[in-house]
C-alpha atoms as a PDB file:
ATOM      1  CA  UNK A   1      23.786 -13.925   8.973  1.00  0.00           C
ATOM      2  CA  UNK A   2      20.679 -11.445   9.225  1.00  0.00           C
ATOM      3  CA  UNK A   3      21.905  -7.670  10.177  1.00  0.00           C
ATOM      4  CA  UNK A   4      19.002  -6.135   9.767  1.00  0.00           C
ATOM      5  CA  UNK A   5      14.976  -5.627   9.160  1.00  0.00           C
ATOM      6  CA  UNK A   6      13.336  -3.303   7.006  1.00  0.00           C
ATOM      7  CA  UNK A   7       9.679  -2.797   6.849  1.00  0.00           C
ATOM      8  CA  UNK A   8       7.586  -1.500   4.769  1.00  0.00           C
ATOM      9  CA  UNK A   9       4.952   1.333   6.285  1.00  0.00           C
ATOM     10  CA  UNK A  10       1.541   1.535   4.925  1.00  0.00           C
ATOM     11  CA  UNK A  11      -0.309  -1.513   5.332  1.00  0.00           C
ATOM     12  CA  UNK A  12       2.295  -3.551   6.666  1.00  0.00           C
ATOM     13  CA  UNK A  13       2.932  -1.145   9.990  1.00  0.00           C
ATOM     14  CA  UNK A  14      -0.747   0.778   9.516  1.00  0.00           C
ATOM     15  CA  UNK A  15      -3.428  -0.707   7.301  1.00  0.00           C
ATOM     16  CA  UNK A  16      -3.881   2.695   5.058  1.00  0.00           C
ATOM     17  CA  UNK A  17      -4.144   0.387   1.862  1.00  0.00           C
ATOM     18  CA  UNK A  18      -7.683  -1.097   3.226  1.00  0.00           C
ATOM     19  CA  UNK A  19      -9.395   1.877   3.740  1.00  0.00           C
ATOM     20  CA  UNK A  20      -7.605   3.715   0.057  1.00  0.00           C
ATOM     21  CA  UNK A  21      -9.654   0.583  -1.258  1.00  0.00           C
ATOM     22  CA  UNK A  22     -12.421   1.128   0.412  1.00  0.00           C
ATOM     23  CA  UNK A  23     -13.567   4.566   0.338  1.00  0.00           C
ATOM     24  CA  UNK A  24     -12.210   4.771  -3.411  1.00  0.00           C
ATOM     25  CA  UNK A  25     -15.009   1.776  -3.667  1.00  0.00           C
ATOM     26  CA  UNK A  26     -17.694   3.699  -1.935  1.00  0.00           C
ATOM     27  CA  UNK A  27     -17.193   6.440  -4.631  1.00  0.00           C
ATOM     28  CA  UNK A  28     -17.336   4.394  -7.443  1.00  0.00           C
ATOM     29  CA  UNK A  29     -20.565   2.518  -5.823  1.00  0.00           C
ATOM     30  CA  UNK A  30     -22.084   5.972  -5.922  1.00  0.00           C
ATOM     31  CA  UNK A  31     -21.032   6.739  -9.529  1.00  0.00           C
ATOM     32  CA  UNK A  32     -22.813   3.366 -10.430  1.00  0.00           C
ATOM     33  CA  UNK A  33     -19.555   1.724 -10.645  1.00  0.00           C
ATOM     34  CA  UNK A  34     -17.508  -1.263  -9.389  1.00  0.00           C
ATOM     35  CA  UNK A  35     -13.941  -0.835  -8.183  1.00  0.00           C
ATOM     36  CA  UNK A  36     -12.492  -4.392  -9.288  1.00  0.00           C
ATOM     37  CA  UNK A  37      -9.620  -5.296  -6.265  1.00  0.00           C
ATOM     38  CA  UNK A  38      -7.681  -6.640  -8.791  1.00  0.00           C
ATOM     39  CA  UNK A  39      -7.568  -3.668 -10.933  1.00  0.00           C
ATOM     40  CA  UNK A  40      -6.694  -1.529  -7.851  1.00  0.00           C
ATOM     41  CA  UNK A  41      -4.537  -4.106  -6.376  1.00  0.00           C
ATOM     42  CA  UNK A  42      -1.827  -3.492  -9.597  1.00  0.00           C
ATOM     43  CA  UNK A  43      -1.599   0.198  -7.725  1.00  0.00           C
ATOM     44  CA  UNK A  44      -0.716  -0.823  -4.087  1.00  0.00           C
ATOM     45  CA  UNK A  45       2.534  -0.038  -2.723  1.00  0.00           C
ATOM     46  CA  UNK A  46       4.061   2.103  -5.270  1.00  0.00           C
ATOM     47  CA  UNK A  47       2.354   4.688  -7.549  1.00  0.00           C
ATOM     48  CA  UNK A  48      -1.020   5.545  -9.541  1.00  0.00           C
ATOM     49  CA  UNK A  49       0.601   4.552 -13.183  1.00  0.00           C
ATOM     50  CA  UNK A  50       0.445   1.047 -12.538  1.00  0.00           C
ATOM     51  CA  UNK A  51      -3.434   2.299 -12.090  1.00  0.00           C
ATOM     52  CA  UNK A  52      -5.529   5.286 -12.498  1.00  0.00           C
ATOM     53  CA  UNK A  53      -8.793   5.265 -10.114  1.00  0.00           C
ATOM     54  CA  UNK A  54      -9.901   8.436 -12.195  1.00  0.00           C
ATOM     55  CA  UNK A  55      -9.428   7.678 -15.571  1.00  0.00           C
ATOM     56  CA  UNK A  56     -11.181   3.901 -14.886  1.00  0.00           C
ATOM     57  CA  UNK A  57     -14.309   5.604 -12.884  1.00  0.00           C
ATOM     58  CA  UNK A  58     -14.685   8.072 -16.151  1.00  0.00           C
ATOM     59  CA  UNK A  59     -14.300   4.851 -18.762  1.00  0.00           C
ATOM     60  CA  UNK A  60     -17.105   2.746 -16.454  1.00  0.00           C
ATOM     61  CA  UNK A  61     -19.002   6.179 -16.544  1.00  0.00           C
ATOM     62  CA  UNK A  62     -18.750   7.083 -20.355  1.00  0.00           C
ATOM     63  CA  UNK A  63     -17.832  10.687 -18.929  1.00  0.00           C
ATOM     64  CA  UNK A  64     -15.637  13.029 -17.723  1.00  0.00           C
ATOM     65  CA  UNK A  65     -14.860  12.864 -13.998  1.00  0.00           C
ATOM     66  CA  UNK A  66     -13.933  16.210 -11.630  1.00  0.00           C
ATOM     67  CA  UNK A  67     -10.598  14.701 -10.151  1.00  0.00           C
ATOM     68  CA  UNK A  68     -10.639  17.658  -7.757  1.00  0.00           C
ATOM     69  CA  UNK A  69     -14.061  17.032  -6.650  1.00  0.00           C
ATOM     70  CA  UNK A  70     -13.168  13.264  -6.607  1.00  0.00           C
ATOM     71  CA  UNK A  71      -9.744  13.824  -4.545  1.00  0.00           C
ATOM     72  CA  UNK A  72     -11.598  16.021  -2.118  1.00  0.00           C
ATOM     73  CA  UNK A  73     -14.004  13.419  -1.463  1.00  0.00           C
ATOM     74  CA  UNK A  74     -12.177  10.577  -1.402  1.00  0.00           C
ATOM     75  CA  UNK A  75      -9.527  11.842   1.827  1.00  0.00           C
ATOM     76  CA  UNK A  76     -12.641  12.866   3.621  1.00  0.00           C
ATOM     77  CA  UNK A  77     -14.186   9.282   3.423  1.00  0.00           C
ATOM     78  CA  UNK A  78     -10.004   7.666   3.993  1.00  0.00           C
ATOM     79  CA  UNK A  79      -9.662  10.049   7.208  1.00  0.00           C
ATOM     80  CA  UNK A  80     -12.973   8.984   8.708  1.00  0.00           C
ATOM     81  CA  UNK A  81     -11.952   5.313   8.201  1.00  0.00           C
ATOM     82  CA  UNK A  82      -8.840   6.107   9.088  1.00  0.00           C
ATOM     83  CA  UNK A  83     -10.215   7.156  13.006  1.00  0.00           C
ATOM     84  CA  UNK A  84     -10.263   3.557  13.956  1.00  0.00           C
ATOM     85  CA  UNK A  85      -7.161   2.377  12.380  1.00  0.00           C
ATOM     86  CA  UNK A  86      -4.799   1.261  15.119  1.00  0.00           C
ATOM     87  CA  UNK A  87      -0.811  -0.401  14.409  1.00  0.00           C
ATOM     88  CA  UNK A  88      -1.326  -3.794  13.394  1.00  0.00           C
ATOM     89  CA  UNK A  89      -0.905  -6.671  15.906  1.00  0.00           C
ATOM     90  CA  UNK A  90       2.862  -7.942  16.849  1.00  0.00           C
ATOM     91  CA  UNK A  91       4.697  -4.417  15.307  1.00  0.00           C
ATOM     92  CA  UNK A  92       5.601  -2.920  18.453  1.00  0.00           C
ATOM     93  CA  UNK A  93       6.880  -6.355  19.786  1.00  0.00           C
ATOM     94  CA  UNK A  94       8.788  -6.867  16.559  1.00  0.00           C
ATOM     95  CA  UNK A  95      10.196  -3.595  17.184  1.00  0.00           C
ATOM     96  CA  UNK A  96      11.295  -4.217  20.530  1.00  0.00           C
ATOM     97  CA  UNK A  97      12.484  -7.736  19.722  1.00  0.00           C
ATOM     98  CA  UNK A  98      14.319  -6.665  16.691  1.00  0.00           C
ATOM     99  CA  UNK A  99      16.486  -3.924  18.580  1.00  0.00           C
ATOM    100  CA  UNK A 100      16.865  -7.105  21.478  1.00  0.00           C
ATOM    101  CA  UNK A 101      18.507  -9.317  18.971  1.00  0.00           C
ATOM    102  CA  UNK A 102      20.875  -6.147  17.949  1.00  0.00           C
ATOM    103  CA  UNK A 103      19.535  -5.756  14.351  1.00  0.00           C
ATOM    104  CA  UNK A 104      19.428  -2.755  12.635  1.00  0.00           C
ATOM    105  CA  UNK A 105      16.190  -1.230  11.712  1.00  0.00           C
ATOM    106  CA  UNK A 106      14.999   0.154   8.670  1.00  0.00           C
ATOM    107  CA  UNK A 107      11.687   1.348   7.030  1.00  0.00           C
ATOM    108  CA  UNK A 108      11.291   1.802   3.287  1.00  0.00           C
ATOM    109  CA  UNK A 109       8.403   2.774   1.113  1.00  0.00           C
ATOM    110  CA  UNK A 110       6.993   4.452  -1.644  1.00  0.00           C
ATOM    111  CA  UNK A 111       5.232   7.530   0.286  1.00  0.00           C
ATOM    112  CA  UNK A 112       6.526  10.566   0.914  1.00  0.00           C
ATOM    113  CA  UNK A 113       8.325  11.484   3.977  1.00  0.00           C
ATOM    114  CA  UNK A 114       5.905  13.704   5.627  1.00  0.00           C
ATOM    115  CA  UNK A 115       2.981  11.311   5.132  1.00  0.00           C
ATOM    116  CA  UNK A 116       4.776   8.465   6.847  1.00  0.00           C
ATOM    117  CA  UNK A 117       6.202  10.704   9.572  1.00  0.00           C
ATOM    118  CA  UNK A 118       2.873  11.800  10.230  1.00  0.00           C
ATOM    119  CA  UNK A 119       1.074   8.246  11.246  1.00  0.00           C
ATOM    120  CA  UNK A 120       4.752   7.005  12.682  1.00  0.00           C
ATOM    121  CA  UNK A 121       4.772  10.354  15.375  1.00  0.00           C
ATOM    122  CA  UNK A 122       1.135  10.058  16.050  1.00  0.00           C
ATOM    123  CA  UNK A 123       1.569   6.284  17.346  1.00  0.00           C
ATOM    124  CA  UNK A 124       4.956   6.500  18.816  1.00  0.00           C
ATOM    125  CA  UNK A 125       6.898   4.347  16.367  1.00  0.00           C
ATOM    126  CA  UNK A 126       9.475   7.407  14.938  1.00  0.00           C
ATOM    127  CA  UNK A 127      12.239   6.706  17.026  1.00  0.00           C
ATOM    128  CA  UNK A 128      12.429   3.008  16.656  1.00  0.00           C
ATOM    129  CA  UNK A 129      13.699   3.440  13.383  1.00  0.00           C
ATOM    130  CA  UNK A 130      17.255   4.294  12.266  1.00  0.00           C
ATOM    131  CA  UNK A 131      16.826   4.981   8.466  1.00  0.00           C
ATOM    132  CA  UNK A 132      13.570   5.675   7.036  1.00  0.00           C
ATOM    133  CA  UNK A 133      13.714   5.426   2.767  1.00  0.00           C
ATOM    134  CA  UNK A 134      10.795   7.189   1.035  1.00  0.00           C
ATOM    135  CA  UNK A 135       9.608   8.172  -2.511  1.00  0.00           C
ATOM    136  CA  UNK A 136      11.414  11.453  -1.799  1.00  0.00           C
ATOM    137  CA  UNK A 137      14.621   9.969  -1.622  1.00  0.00           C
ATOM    138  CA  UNK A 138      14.694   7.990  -4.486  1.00  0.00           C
ATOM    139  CA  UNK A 139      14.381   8.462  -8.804  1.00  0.00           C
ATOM    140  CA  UNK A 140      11.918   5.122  -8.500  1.00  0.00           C
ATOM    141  CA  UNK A 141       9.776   3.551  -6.100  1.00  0.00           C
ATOM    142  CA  UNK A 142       8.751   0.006  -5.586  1.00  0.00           C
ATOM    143  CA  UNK A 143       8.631  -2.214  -7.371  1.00  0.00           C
ATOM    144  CA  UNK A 144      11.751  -1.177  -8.447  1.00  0.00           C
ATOM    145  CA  UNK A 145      14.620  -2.583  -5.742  1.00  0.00           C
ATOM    146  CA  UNK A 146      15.891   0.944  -5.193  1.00  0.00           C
ATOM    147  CA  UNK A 147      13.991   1.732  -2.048  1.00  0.00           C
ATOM    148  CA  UNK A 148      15.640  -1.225  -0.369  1.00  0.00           C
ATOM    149  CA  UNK A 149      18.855  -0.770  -1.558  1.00  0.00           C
ATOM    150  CA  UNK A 150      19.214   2.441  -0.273  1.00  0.00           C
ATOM    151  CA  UNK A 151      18.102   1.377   2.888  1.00  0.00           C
ATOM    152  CA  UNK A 152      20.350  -1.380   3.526  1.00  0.00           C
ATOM    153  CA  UNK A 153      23.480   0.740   2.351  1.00  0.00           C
ATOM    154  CA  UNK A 154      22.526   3.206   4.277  1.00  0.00           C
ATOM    155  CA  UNK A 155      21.973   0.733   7.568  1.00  0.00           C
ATOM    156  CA  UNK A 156      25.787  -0.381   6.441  1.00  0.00           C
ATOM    157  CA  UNK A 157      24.071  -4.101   5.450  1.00  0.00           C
ATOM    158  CA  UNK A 158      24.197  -6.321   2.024  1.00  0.00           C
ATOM    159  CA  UNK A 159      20.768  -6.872   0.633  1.00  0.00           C
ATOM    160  CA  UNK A 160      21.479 -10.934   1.646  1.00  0.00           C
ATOM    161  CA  UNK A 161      22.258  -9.687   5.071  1.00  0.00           C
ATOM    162  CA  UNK A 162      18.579  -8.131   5.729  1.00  0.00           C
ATOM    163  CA  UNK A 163      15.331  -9.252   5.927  1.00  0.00           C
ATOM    164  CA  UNK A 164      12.112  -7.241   4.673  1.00  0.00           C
ATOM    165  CA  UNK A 165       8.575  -7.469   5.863  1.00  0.00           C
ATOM    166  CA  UNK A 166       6.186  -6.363   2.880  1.00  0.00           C
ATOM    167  CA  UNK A 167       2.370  -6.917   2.595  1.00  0.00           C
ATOM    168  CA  UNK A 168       2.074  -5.777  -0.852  1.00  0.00           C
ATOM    169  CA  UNK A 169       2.916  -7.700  -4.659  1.00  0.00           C
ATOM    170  CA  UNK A 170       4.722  -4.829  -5.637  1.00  0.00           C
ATOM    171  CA  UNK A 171       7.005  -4.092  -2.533  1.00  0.00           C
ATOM    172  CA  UNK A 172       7.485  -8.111  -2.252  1.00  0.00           C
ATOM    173  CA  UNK A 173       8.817  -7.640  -5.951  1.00  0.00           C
ATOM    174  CA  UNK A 174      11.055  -5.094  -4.882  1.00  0.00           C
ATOM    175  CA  UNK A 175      12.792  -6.486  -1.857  1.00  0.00           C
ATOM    176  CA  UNK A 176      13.217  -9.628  -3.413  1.00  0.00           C
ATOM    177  CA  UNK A 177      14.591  -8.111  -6.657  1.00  0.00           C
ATOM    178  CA  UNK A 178      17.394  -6.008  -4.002  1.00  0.00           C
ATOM    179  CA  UNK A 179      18.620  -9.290  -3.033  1.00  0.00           C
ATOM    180  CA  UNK A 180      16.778  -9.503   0.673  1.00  0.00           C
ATOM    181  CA  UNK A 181      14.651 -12.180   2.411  1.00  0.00           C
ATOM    182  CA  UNK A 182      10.881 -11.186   2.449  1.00  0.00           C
ATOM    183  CA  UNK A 183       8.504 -11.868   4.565  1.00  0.00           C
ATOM    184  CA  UNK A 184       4.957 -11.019   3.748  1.00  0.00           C
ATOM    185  CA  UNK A 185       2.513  -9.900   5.567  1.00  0.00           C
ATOM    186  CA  UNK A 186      -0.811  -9.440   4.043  1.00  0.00           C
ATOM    187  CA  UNK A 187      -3.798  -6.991   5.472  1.00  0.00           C
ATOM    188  CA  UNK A 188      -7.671  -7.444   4.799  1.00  0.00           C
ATOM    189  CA  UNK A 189      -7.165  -6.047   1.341  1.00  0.00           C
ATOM    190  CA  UNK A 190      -3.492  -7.275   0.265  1.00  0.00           C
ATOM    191  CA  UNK A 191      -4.697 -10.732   1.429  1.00  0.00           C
ATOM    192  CA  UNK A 192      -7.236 -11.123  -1.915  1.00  0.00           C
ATOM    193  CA  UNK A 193      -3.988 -10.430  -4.105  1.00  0.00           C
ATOM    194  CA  UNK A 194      -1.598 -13.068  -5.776  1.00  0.00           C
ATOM    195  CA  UNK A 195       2.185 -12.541  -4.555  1.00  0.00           C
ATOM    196  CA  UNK A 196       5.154 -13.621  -6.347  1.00  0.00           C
ATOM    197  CA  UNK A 197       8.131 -15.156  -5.186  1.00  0.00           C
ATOM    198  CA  UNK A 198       8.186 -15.025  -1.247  1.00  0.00           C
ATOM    199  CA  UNK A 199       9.968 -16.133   1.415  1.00  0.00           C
ATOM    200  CA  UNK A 200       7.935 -16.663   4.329  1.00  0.00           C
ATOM    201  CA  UNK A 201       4.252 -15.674   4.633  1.00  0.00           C
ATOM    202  CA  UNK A 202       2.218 -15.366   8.396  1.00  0.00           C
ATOM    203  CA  UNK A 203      -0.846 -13.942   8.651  1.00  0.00           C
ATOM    204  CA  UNK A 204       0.175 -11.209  10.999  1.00  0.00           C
ATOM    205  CA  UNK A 205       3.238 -10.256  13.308  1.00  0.00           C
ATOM    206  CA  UNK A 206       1.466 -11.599  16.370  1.00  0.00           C
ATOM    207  CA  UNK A 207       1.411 -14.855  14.843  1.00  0.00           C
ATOM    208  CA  UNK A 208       5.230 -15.760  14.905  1.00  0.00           C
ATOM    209  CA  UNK A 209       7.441 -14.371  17.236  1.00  0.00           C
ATOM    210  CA  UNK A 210      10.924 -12.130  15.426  1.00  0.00           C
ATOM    211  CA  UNK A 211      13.372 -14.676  16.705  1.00  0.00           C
ATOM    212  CA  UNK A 212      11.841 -17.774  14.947  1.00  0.00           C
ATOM    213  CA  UNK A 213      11.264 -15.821  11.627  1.00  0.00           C
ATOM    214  CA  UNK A 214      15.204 -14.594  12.043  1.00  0.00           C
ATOM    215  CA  UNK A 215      15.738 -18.434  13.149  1.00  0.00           C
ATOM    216  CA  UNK A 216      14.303 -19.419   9.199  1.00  0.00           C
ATOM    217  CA  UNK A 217      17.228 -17.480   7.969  1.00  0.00           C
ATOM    218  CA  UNK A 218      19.874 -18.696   9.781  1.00  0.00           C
ATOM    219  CA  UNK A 219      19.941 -16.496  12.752  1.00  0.00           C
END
């Protein structure tokens, strides 16, 4: 029997991933470079060794790149596209429908605390959640399984007794490798990537209500 959910944050809850991708692209466009997806795709949802944006603009470029200068630019062009990011559709009523059906709730992902707090406050979603997992908490982040893990112990759940929304390869490789269900939930970027073992896969939250996704797992 499902206990519990645990989602993931960026991209799944707020599409940051999309506009990472994009205004990473834009810079490389005005280096006289191409940002392949696929290339950045093997960096989404857990952290820059799986792939470095700076070292890859200075090989296309034959020359040294100012990461500073880079960085600076870079959160300038995410916060502007970042201005007309809203929660993606069905969260809230998953929310709501989750805590209706007496499930626990958990959030786990490979950002720090304080930059997942920040977008959760600002749109109201803090409180829905009972245990929030981050890269601060943990010695590895996803795709490891240790995010999750520590979730669901600390929601007082088995791994085979939660479910876990992802929208990312790497965070569908590390709920599934904790032992929980995952449902996947792609966004306009994570949609042009090839997932592993899955689940269940809807296009968004609003597609499928919570109870008949809990109803797939014996719920």
């Amino acid at each position: 029997m499902i206990k519990a959910v645990v989602f993931d944050f960026d991209g799944l809850i707020l599409d940051t991933e999309t506009p990472w991708y994009d205004a990473f692209s834009e810079i490389y466009k005005e280096h006289g470079a191409e940002l392949p997806i696929e290339l950045w795709g093997l960096g989404v949802g857990t952290s820059s060794e799986h792939f470095d944006p700076y070292a890859y603009l200075a090989e296309c470029t034959g020359s040294e790149v100012d990461k500073k200068q880079i960085d600076e630019l870079f959160w300038v062009k995410h916060g502007k596209l970042m201005e007309s990011e809203k929660v993606r559709p069905g969260v809230v009523e998953y929310l709501r429908d989750a805590r209706k059906l007496g499930l626990r709730i958990g959030l786990a992902s490979s950002s720090p605390r304080s930059w997942i707090e920040k977008y959760l406050r600002q749109h109201g979603l803090f409180e829905w959640f009972e245990v929030i997992k981050t890269a601060d908490d943990v010695s590895r982040i996803k795709p490891d399984p240790e995010l999750y893990t520590a979730a669901a112990a600390e929601l007082g759940v088995k791994p085979e007794e939660a479910v876990a929304f992802e929208d990312s390869p790497n965070g569908t490789r590390a709920a599934k490798s904790a032992g929980m269900y995952c449902v996947i939930v792609p966004n306009r970027l994570t949609s042009m990537l090839t997932f592993d073992e899955y689940d269940l896969r809807i296009s968004s939250m609003a597609e499928l209500p919570l109870a008949e996704v809990m109803g797939r797992f014996g719920n």
